[in-house]
N, C-alpha and C. Protein backbone atom coordinates (compact mmCIF):
# COMPACT_ATOMS: atom_id res chain seq x y z
N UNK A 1 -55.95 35.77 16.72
CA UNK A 1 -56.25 35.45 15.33
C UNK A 1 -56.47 36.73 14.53
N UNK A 2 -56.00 36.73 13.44
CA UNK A 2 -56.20 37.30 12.34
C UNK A 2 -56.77 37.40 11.13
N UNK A 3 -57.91 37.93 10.91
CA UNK A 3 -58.92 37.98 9.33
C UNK A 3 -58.61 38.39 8.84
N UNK A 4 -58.78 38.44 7.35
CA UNK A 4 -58.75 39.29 6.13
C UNK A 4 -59.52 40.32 6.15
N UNK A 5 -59.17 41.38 5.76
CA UNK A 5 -59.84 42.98 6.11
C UNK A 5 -60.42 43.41 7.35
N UNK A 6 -59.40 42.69 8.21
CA UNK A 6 -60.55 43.12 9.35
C UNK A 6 -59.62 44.39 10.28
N UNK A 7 -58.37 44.66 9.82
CA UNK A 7 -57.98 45.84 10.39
C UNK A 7 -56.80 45.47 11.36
N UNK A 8 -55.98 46.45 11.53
CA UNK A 8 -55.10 45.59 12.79
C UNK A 8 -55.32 45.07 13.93
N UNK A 9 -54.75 44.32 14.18
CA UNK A 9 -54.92 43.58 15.56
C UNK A 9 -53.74 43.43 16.79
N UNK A 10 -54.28 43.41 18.25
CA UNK A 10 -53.30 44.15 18.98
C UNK A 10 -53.04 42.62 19.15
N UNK A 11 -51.28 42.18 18.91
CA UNK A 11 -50.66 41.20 19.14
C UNK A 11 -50.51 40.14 20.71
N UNK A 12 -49.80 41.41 22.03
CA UNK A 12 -49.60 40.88 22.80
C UNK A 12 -50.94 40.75 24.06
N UNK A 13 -51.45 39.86 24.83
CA UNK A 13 -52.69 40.04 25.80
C UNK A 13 -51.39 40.99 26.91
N UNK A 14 -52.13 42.03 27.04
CA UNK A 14 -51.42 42.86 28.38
C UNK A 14 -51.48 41.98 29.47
N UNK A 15 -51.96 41.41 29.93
CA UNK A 15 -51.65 40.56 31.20
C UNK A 15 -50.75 39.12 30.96
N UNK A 16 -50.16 38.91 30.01
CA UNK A 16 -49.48 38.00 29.87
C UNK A 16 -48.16 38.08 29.34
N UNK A 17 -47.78 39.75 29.53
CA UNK A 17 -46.40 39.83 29.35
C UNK A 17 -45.78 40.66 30.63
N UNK A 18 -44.83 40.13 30.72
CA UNK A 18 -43.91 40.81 31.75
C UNK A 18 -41.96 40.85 31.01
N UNK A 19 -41.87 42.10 31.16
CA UNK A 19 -40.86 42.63 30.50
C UNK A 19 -39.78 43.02 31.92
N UNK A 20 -38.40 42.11 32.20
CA UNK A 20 -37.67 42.40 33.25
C UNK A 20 -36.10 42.60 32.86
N UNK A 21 -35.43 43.37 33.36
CA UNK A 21 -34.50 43.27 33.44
C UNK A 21 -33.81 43.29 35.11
N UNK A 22 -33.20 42.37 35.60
CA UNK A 22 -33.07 42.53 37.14
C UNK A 22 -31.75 43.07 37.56
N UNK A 23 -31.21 43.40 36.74
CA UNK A 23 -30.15 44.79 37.10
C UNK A 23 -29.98 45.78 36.09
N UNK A 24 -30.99 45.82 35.39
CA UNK A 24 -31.01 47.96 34.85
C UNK A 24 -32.33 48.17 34.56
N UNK A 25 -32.71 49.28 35.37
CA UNK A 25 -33.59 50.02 34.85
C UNK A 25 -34.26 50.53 33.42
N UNK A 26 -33.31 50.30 32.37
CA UNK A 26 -33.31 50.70 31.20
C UNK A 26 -33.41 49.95 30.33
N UNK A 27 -33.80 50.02 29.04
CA UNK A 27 -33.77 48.95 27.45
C UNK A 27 -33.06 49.52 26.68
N UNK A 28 -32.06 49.38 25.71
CA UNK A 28 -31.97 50.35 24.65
C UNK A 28 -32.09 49.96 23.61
N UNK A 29 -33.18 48.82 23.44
CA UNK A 29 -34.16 48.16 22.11
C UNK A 29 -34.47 47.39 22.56
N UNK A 30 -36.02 47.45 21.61
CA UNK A 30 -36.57 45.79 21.04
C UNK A 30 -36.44 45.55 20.20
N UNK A 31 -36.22 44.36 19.81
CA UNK A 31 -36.67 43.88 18.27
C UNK A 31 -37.36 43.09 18.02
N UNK A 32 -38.62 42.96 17.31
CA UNK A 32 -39.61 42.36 16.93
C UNK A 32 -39.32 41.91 15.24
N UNK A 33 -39.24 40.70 15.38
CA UNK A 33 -38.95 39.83 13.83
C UNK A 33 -39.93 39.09 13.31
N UNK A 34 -40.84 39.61 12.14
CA UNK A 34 -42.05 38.73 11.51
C UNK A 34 -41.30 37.87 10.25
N UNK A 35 -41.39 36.35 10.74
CA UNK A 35 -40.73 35.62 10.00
C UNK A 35 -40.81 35.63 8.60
N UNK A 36 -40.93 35.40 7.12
CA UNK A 36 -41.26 35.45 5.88
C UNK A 36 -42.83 36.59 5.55
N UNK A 37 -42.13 37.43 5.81
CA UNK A 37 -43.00 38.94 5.80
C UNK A 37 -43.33 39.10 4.20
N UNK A 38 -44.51 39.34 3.77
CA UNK A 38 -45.14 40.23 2.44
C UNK A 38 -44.95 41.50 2.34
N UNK A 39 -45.42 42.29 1.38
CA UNK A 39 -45.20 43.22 1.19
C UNK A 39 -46.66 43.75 1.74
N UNK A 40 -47.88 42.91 1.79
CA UNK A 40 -48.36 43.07 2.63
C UNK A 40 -48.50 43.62 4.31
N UNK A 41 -47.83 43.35 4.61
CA UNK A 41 -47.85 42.81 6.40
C UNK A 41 -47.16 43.87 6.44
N UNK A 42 -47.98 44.72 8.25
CA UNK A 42 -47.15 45.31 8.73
C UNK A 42 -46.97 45.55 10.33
N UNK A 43 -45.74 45.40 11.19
CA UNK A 43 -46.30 45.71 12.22
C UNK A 43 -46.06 47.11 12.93
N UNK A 44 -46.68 47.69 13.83
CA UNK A 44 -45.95 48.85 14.63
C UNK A 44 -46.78 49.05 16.32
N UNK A 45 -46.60 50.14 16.82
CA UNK A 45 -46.74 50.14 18.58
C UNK A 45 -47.63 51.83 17.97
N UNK A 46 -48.41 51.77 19.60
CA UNK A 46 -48.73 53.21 19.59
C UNK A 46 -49.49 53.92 18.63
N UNK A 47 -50.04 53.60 18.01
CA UNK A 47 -50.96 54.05 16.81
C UNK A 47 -50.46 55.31 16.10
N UNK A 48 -49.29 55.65 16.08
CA UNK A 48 -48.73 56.77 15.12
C UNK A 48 -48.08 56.11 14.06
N UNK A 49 -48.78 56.32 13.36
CA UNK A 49 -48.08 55.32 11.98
C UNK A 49 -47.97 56.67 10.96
N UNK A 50 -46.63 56.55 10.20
CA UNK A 50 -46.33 57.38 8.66
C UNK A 50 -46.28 56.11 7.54
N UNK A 51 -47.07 55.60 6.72
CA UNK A 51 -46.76 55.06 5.75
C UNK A 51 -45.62 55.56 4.39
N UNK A 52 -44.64 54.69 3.86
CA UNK A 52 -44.36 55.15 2.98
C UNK A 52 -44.54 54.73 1.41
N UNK A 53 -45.03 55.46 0.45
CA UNK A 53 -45.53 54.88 -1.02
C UNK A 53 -44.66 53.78 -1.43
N UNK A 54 -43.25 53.63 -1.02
CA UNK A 54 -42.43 52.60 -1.43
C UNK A 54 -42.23 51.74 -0.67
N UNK A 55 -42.39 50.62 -0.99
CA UNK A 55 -42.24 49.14 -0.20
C UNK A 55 -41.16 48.70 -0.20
N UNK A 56 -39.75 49.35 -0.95
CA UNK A 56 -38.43 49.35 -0.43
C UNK A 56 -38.00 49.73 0.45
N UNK A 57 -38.36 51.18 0.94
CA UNK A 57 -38.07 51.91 2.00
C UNK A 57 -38.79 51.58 3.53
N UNK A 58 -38.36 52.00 4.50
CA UNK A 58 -38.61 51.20 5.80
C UNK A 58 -39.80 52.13 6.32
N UNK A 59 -41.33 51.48 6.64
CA UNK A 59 -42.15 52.69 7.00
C UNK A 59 -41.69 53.15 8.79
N UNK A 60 -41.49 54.32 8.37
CA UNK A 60 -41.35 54.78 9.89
C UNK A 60 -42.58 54.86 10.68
N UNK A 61 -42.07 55.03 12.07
CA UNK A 61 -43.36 55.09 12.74
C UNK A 61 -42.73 56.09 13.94
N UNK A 62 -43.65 57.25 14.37
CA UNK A 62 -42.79 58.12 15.47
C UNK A 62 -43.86 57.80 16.92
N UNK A 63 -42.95 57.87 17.86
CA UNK A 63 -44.01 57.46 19.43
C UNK A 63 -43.94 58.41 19.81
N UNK A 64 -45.28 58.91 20.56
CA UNK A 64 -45.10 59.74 21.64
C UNK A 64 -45.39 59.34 22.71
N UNK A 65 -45.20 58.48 23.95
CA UNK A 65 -45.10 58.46 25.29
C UNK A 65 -43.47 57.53 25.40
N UNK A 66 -42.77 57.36 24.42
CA UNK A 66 -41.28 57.05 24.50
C UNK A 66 -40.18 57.72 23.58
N UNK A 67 -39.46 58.18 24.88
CA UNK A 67 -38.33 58.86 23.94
C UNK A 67 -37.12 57.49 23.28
N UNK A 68 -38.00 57.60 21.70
CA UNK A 68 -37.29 56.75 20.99
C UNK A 68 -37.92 56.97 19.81
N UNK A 69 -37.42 55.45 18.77
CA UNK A 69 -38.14 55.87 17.60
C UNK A 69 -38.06 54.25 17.18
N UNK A 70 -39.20 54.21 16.43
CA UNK A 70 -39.47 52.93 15.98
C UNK A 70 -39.05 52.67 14.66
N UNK A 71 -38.46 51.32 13.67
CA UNK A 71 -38.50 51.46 11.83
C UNK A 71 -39.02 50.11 11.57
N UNK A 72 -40.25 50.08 11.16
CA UNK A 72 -40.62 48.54 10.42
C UNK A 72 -40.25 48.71 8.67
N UNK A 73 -38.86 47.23 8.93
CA UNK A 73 -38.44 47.17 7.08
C UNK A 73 -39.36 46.17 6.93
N UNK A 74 -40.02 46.06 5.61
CA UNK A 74 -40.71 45.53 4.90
C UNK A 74 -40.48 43.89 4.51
N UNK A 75 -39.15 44.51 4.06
CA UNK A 75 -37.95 43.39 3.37
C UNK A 75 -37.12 42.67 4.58
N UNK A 76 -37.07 42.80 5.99
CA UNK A 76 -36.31 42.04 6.72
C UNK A 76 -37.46 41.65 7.38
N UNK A 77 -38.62 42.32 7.63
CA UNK A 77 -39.86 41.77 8.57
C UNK A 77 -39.58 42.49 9.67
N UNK A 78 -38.12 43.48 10.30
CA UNK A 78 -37.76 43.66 11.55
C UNK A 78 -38.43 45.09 11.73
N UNK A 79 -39.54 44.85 13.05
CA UNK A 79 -39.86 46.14 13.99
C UNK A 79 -38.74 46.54 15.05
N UNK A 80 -37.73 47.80 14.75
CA UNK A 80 -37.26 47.83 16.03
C UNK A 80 -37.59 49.25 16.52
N UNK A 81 -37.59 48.80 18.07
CA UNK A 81 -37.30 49.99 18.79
C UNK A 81 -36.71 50.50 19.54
N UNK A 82 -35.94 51.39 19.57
CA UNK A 82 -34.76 52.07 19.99
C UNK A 82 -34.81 53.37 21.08
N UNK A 83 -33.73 53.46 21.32
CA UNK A 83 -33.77 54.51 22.34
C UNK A 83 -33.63 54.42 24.15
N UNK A 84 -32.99 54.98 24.51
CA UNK A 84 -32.79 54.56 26.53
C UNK A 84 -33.67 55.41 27.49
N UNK A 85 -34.02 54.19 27.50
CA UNK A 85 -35.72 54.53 28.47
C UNK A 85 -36.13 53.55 29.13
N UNK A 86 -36.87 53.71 30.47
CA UNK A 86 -37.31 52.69 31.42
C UNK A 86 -37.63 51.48 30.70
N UNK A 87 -36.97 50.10 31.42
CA UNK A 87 -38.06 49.25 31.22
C UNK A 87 -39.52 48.76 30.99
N UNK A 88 -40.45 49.78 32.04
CA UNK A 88 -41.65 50.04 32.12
C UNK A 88 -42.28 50.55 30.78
N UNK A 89 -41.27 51.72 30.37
CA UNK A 89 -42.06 52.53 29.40
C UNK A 89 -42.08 51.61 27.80
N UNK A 90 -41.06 50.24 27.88
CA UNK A 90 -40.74 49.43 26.27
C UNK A 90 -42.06 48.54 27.17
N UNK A 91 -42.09 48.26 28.39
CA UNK A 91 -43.22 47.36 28.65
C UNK A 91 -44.56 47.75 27.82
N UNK A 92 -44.93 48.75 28.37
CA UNK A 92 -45.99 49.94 28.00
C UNK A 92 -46.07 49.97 26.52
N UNK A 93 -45.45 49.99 25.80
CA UNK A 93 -45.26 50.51 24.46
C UNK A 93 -45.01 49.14 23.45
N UNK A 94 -44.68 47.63 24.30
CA UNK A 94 -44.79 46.48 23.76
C UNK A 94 -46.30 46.10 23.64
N UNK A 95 -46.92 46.46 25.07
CA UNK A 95 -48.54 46.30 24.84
C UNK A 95 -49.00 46.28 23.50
N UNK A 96 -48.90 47.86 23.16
CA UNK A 96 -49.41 48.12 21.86
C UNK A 96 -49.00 47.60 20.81
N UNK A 97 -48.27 46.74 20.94
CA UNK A 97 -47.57 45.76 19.41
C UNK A 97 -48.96 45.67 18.65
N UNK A 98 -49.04 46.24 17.27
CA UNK A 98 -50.15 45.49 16.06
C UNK A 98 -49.63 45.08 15.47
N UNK A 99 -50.39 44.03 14.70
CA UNK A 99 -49.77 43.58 13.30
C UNK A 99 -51.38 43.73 12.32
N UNK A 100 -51.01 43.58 10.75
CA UNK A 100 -52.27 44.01 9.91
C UNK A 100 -51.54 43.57 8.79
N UNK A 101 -51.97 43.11 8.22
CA UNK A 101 -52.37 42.80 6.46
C UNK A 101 -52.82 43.46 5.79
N UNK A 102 -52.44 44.05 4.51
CA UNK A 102 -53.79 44.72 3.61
C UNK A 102 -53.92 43.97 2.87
N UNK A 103 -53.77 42.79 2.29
CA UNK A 103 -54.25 41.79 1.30
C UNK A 103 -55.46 41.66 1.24
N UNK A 104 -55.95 41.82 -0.05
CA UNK A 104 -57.94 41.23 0.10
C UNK A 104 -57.20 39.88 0.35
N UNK A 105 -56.94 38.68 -0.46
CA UNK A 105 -57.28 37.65 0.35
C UNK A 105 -55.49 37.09 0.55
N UNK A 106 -55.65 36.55 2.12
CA UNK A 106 -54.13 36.35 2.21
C UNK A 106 -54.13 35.12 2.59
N UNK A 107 -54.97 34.23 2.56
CA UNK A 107 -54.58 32.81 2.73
C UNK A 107 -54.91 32.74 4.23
N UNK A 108 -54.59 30.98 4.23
CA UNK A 108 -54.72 30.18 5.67
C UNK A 108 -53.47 30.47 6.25
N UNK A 109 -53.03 30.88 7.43
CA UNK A 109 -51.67 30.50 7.73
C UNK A 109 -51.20 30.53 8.99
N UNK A 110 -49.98 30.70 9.47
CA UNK A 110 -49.72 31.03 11.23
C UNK A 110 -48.36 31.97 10.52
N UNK A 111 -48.53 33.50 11.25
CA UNK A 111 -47.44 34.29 11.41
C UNK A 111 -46.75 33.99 12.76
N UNK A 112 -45.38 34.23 12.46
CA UNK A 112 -44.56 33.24 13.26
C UNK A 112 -43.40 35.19 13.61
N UNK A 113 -43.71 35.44 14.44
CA UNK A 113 -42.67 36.82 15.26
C UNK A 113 -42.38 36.34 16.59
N UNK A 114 -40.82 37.29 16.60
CA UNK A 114 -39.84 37.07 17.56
C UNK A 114 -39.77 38.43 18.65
N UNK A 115 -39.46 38.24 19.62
CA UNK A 115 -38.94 39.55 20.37
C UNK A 115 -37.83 39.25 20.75
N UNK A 116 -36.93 40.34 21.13
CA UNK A 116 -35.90 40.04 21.92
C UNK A 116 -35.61 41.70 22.26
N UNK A 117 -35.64 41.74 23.79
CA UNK A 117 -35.02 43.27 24.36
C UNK A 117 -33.30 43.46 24.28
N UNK A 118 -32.97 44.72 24.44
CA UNK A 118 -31.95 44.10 25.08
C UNK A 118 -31.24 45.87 25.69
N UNK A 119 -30.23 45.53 26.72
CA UNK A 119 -30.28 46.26 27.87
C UNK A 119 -28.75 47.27 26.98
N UNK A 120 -28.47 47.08 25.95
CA UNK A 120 -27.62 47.58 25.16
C UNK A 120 -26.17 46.91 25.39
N UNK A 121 -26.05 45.93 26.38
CA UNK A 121 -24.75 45.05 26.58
C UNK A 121 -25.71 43.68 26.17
N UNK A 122 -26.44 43.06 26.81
CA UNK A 122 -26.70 42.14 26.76
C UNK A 122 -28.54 41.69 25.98
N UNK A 123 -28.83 40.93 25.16
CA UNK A 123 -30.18 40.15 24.62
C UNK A 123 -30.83 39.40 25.35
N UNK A 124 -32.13 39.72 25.65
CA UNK A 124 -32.85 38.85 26.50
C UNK A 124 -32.95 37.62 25.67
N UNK A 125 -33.56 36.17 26.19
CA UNK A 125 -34.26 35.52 25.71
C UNK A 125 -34.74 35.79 24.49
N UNK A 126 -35.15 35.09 22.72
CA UNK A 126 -35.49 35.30 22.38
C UNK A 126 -37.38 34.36 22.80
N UNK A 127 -38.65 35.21 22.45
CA UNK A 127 -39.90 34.37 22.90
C UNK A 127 -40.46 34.83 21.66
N UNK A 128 -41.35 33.80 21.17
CA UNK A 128 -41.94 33.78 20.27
C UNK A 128 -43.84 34.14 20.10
N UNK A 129 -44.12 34.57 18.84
CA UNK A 129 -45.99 34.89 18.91
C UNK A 129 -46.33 34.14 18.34
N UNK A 130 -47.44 33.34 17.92
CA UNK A 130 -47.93 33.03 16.69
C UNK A 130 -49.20 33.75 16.34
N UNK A 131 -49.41 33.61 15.15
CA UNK A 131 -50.79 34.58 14.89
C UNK A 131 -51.54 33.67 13.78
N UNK A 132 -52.48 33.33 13.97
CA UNK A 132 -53.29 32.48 12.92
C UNK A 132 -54.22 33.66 12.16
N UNK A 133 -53.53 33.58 11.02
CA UNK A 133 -54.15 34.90 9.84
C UNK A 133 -55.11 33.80 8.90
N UNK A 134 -56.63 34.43 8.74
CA UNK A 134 -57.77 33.35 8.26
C UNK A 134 -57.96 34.44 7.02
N UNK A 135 -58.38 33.75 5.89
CA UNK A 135 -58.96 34.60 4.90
C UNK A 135 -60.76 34.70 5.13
N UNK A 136 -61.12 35.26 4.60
CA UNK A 136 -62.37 35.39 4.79
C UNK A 136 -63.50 35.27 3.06
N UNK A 137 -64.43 34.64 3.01
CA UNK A 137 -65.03 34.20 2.08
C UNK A 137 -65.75 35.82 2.05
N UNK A 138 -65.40 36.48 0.77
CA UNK A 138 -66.03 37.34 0.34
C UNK A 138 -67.58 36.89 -0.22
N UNK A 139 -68.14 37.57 -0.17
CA UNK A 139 -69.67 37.77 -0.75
C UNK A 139 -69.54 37.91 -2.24
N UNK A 140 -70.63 37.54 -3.13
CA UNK A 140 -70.21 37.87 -4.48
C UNK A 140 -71.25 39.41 -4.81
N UNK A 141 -71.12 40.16 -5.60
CA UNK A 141 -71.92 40.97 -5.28
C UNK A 141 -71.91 41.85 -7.06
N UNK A 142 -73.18 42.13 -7.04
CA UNK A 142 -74.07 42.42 -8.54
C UNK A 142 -74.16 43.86 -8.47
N UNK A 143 -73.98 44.33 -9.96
CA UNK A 143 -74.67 46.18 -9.61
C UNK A 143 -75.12 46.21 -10.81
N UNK A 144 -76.42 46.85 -10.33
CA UNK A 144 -77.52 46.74 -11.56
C UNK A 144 -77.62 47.97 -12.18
N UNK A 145 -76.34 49.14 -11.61
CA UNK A 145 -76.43 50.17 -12.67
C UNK A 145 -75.81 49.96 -13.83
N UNK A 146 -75.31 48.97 -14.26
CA UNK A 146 -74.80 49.02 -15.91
C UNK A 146 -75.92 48.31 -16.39
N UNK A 147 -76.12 48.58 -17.78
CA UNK A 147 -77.08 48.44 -18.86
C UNK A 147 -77.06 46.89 -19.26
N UNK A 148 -78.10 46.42 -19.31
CA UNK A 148 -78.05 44.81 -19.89
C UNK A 148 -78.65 44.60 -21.38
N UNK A 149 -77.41 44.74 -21.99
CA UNK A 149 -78.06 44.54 -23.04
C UNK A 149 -78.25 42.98 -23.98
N UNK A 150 -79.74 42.96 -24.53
CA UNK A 150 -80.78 42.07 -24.77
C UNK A 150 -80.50 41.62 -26.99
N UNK A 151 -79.95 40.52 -27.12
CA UNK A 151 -80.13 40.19 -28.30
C UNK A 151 -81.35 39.98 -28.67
């Protein structure tokens, strides 16, 4: 589950994914698809994040324990990641899937993302996440440094 302001949250439980391919050693992508994405929402792996000021452009994100490179577009919802490298190491580096909101308030809802590996000939299975994103009842809140002025 997911709150309002409460910061990213790590998507997949590590013990409940297993990432196989039973004849190659290798991935040469994932793709991770967040269904009807905001301009809000974002996801990425590995905690190296570059934001970019424009919400047209795709925020990159660079990894360091995989030789590859990650691009979350805004506008398609698609996290991919690229590059030919062990199975183990997209395992490793799927762990860290986040997703985050910056909306103060973003509503009741279920985010609905896709994965699919694939071995650069062939697409695994596509399997699905859901994420129940909750808004949160802000506090109302007073500041008594401005002046009250009295008719």
């Amino acid at each position: 589950s997911f709150f309002e302001e409460q910061g990213p949250i790590r998507v997949l439980s590590a013990d409940k994914l297993l990432l196989v391919d039973v004849d190659n050693k290798t991935l040469d992508r994932i793709t991770v698809k967040l269904f009807n994405p905001s301009l809000d929402d974002f996801l990425y792996v590995d905690n190296v994040t570059l934001y970019s000021d424009n919400p047209e452009i795709a925020k990159i994100v660079i990894l360091t324990n995989l030789r590859s490179k990650q691009q979350f577009n805004v506008s398609s919802g698609e996290l991919v990641i690229s590059g030919l490298d062990y199975v183990r190491e997209y395992e490793t580096v799927l762990k860290t899937l986040r997703y985050d909101n910056s909306a103060d308030e973003t509503g009741n809802f279920i985010k609905i993302l896709s994965v699919i590996a694939s071995d650069g000939i062939l697409n695994s299975n596509e399997t699905f996440i859901y994420i129940n994103v909750s808004e949160v009842n802000d506090a109302p809140s007073i500041n008594l440094s401005i002046p009250i002025i009295r008719s």
